[in-house]
C-alpha atoms as a PDB file:
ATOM      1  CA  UNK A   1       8.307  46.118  47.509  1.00  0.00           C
ATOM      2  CA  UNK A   2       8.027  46.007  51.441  1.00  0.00           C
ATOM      3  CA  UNK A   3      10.785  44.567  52.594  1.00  0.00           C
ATOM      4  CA  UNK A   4       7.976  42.893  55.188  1.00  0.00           C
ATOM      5  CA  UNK A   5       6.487  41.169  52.729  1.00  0.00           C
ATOM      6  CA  UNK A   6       9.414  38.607  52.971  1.00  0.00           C
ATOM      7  CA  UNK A   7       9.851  37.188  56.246  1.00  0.00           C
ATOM      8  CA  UNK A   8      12.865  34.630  56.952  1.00  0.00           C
ATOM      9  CA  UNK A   9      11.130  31.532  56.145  1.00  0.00           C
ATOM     10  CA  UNK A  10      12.382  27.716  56.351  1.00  0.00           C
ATOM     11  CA  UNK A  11      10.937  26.052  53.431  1.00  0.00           C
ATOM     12  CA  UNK A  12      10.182  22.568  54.322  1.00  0.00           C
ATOM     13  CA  UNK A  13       9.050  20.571  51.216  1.00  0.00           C
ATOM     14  CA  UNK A  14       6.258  17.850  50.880  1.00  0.00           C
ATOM     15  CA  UNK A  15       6.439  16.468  47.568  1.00  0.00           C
ATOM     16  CA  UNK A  16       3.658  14.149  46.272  1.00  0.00           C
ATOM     17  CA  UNK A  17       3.263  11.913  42.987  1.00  0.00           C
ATOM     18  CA  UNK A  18       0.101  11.359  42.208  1.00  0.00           C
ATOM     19  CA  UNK A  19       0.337   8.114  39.414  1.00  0.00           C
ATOM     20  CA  UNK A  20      -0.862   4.660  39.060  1.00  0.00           C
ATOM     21  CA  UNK A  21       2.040   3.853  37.090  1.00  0.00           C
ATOM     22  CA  UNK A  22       4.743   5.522  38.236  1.00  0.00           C
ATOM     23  CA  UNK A  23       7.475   3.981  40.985  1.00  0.00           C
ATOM     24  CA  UNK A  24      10.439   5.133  43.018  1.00  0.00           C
ATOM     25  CA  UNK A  25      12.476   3.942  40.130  1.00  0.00           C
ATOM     26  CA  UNK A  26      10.294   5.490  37.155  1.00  0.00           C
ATOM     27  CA  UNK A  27       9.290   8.925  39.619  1.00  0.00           C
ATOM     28  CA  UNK A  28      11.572  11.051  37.275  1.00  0.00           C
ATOM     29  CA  UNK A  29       9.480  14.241  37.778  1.00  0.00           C
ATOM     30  CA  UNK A  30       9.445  13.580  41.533  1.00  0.00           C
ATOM     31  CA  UNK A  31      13.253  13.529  41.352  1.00  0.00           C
ATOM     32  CA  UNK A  32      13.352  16.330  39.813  1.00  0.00           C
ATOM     33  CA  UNK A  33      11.476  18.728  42.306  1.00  0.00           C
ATOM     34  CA  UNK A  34      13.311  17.020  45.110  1.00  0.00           C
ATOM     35  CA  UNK A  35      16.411  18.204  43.340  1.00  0.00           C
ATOM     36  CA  UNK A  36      15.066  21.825  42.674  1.00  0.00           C
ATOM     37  CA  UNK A  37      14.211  21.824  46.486  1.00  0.00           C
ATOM     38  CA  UNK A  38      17.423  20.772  47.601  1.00  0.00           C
ATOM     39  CA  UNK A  39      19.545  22.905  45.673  1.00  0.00           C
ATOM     40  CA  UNK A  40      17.918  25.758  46.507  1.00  0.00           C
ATOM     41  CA  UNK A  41      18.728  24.797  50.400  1.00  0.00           C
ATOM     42  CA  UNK A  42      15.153  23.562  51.178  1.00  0.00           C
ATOM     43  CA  UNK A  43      14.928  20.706  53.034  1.00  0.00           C
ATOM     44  CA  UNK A  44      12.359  17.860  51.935  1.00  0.00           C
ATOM     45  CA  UNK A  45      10.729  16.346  54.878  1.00  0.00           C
ATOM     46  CA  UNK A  46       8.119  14.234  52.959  1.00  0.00           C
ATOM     47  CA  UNK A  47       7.719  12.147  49.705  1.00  0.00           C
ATOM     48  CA  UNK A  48       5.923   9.336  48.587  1.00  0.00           C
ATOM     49  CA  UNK A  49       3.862   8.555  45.227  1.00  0.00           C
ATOM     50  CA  UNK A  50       0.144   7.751  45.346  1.00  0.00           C
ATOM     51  CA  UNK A  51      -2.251   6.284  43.487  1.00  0.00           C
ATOM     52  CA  UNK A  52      -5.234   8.628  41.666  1.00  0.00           C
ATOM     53  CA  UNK A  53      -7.590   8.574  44.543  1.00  0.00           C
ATOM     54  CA  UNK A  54      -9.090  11.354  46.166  1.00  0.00           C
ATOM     55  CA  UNK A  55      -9.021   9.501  49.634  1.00  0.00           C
ATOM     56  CA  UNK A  56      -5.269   8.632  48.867  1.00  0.00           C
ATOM     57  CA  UNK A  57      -4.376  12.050  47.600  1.00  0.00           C
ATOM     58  CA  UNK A  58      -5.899  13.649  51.044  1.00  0.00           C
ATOM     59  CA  UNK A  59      -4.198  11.503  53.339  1.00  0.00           C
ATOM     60  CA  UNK A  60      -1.003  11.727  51.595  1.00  0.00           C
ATOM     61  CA  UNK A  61      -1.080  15.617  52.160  1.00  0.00           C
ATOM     62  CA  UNK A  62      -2.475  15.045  55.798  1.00  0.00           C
ATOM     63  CA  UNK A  63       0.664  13.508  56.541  1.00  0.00           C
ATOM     64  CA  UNK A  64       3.095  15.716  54.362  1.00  0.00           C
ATOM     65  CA  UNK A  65       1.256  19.054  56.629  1.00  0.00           C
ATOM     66  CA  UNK A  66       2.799  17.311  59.654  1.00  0.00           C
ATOM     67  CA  UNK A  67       6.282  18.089  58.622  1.00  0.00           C
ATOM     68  CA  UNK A  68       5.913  20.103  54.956  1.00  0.00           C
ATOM     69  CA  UNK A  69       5.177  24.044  54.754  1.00  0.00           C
ATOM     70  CA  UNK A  70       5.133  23.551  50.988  1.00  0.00           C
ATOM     71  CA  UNK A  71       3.309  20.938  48.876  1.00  0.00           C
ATOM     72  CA  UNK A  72       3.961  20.120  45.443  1.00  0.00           C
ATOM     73  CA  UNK A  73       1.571  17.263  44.033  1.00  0.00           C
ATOM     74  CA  UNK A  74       2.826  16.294  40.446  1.00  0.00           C
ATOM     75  CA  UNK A  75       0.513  14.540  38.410  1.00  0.00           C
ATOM     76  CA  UNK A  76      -3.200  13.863  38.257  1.00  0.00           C
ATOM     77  CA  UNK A  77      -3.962  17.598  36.938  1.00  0.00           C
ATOM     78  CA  UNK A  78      -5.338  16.832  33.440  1.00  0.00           C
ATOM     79  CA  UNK A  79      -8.856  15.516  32.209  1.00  0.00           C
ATOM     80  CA  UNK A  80      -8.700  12.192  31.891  1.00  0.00           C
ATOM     81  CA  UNK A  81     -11.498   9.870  33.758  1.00  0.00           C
ATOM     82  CA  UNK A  82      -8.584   8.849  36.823  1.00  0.00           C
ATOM     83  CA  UNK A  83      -7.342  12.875  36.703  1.00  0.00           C
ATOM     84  CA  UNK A  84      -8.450  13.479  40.240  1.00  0.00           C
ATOM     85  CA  UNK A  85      -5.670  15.823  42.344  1.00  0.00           C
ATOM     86  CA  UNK A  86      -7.483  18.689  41.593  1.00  0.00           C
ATOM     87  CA  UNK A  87     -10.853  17.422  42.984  1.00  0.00           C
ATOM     88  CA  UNK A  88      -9.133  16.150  45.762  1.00  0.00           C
ATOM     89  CA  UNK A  89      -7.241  19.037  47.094  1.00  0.00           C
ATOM     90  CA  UNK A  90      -9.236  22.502  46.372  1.00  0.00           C
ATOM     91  CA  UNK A  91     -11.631  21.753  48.609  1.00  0.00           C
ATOM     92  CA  UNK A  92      -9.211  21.702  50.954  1.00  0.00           C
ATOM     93  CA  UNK A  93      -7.900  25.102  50.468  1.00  0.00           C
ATOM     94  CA  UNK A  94      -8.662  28.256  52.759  1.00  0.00           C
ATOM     95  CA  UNK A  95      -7.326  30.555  50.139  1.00  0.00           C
ATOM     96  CA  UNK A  96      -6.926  29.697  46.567  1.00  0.00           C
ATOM     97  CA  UNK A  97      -4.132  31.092  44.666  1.00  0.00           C
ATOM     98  CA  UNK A  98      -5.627  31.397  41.057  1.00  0.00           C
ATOM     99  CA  UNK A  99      -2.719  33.293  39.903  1.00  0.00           C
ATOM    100  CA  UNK A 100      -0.503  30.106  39.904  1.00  0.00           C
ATOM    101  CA  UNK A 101      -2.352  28.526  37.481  1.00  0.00           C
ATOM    102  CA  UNK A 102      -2.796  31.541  35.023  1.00  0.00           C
ATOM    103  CA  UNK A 103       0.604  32.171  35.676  1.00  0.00           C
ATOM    104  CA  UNK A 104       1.835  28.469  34.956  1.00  0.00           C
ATOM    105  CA  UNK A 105      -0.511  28.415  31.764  1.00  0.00           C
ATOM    106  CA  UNK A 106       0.708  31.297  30.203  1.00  0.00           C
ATOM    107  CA  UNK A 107       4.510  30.210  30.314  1.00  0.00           C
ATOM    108  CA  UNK A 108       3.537  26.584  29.173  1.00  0.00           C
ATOM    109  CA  UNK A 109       1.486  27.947  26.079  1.00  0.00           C
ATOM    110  CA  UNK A 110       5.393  29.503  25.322  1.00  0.00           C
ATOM    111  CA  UNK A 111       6.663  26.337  25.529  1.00  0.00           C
ATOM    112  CA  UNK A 112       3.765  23.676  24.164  1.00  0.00           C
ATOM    113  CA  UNK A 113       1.178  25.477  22.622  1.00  0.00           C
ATOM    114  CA  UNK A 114      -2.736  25.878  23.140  1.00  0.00           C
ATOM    115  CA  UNK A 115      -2.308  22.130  24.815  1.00  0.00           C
ATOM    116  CA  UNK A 116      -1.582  24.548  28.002  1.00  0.00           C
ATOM    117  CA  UNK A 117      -5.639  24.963  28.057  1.00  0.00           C
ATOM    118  CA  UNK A 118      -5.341  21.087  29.398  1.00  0.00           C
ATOM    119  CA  UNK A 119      -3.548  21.777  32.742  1.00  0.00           C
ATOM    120  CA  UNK A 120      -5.667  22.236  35.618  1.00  0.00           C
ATOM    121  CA  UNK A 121      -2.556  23.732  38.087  1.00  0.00           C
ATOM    122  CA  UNK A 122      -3.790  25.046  40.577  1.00  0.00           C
ATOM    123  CA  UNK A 123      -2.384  26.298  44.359  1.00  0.00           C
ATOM    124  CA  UNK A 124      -3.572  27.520  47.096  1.00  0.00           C
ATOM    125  CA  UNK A 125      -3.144  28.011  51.079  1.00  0.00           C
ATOM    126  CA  UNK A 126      -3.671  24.946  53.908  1.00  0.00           C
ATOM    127  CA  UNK A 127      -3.229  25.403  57.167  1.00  0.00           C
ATOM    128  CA  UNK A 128      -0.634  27.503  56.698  1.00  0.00           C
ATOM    129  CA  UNK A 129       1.311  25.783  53.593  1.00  0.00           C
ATOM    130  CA  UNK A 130       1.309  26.867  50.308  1.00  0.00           C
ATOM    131  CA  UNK A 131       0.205  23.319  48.258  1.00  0.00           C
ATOM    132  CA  UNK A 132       0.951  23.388  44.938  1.00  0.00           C
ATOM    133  CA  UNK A 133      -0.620  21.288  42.190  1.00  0.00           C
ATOM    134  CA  UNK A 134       1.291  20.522  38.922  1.00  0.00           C
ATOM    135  CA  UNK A 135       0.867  18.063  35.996  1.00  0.00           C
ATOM    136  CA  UNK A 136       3.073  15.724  36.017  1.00  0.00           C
ATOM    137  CA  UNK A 137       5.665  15.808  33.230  1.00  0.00           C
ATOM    138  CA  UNK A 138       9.123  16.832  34.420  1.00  0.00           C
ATOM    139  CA  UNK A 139       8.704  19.521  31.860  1.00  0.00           C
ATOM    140  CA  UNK A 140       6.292  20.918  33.540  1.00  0.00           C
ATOM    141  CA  UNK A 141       7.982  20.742  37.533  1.00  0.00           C
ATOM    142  CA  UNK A 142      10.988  21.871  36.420  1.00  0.00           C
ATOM    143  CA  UNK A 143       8.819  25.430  34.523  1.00  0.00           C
ATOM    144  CA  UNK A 144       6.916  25.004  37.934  1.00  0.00           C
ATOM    145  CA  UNK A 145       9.835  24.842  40.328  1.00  0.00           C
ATOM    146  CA  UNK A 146      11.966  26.855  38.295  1.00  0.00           C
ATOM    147  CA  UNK A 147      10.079  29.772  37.127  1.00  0.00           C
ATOM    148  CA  UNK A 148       7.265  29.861  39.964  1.00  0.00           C
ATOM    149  CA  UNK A 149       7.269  27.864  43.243  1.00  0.00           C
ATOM    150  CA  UNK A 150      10.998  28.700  44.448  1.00  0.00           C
ATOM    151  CA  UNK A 151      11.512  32.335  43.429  1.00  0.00           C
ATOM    152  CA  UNK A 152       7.870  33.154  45.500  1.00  0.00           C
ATOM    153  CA  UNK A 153       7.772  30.530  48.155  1.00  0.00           C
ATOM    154  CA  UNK A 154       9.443  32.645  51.022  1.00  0.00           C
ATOM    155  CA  UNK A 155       7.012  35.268  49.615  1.00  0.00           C
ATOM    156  CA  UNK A 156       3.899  33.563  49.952  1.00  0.00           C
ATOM    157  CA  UNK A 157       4.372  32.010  53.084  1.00  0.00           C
ATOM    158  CA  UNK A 158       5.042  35.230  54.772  1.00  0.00           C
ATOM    159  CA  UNK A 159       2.124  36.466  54.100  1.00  0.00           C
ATOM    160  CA  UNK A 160      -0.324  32.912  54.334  1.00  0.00           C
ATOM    161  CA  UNK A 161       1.404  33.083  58.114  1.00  0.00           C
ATOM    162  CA  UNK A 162       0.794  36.819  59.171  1.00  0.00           C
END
């Protein structure tokens, strides 16, 4: 590969829970991707756990672009009647990146079968940021974090900033 195609980059993480259940206390998949961030040497400049609105979900990512050059939203991905993150936040991106979600699909059928066809993960470019939307099972950040998000980050915001 080019080595142009991977710029120095600092990674500064926004990391939003989308729940109307979940708290500080009980935000163990929000934990978890602050973790993943933070070990990798990322700093995370923005966090906070909102309820499944669409008007909530878009502010909360409003503020996280202020400081954030990466997104993750856990939670809100799947097909119940309050699953709304995806609605929220695609029409908000310049650039979709569709290959997230195949990507993320495929490696989650390895791990819990055809339910895989459920997720709705998506990610795509904002102003900039790479936004990320996961379900939100700490299964699921830690395959997305793990396996996805931090081994292309640097990647993909070299090129969504060229």
């Amino acid at each position: 590969m080019d080595p142009t195609h991977r710029g120095p980059v600092e990674v500064r993480a926004g990391v939003i829970t989308v729940s109307s259940t979940r708290t500080e206390a009980t935000d163990s998949s929000g934990a978890l991707i602050r973790e993943r961030f933070e070990t990798a040497g990322h700093r995370v400049t923005y966090s906070t756990i909102v309820p499944d609105t669409r008007i909530e979900i878009r502010r909360a990512i409003l503020q996280a672009l202020e400081s954030a050059n990466c997104i993750v939203l856990s939670g809100g991905t799947g097909l119940t009647h309050d699953d709304c993150t995806i609605e929220a936040v695609s029409p908000l991106y310049e650039k979709a990146i569709d290959g997230f979600g195949e990507v993320f699909r495929s490696r989650s059928l390895a791990e819990i079968g055809t339910a895989a066809m459920l997720s709705r993960a998506s990610a795509g470019i904002i102003a900039g940021a790479v936004v990320f939307c996961i379900p939100g099972s700490t299964g699921a950040a830690r395959l997305a974090l793990d396996d996805l998000i931090l081994p292309e980050v640097g990647h993909i915001l070299t090129h969504a900033n060229r």
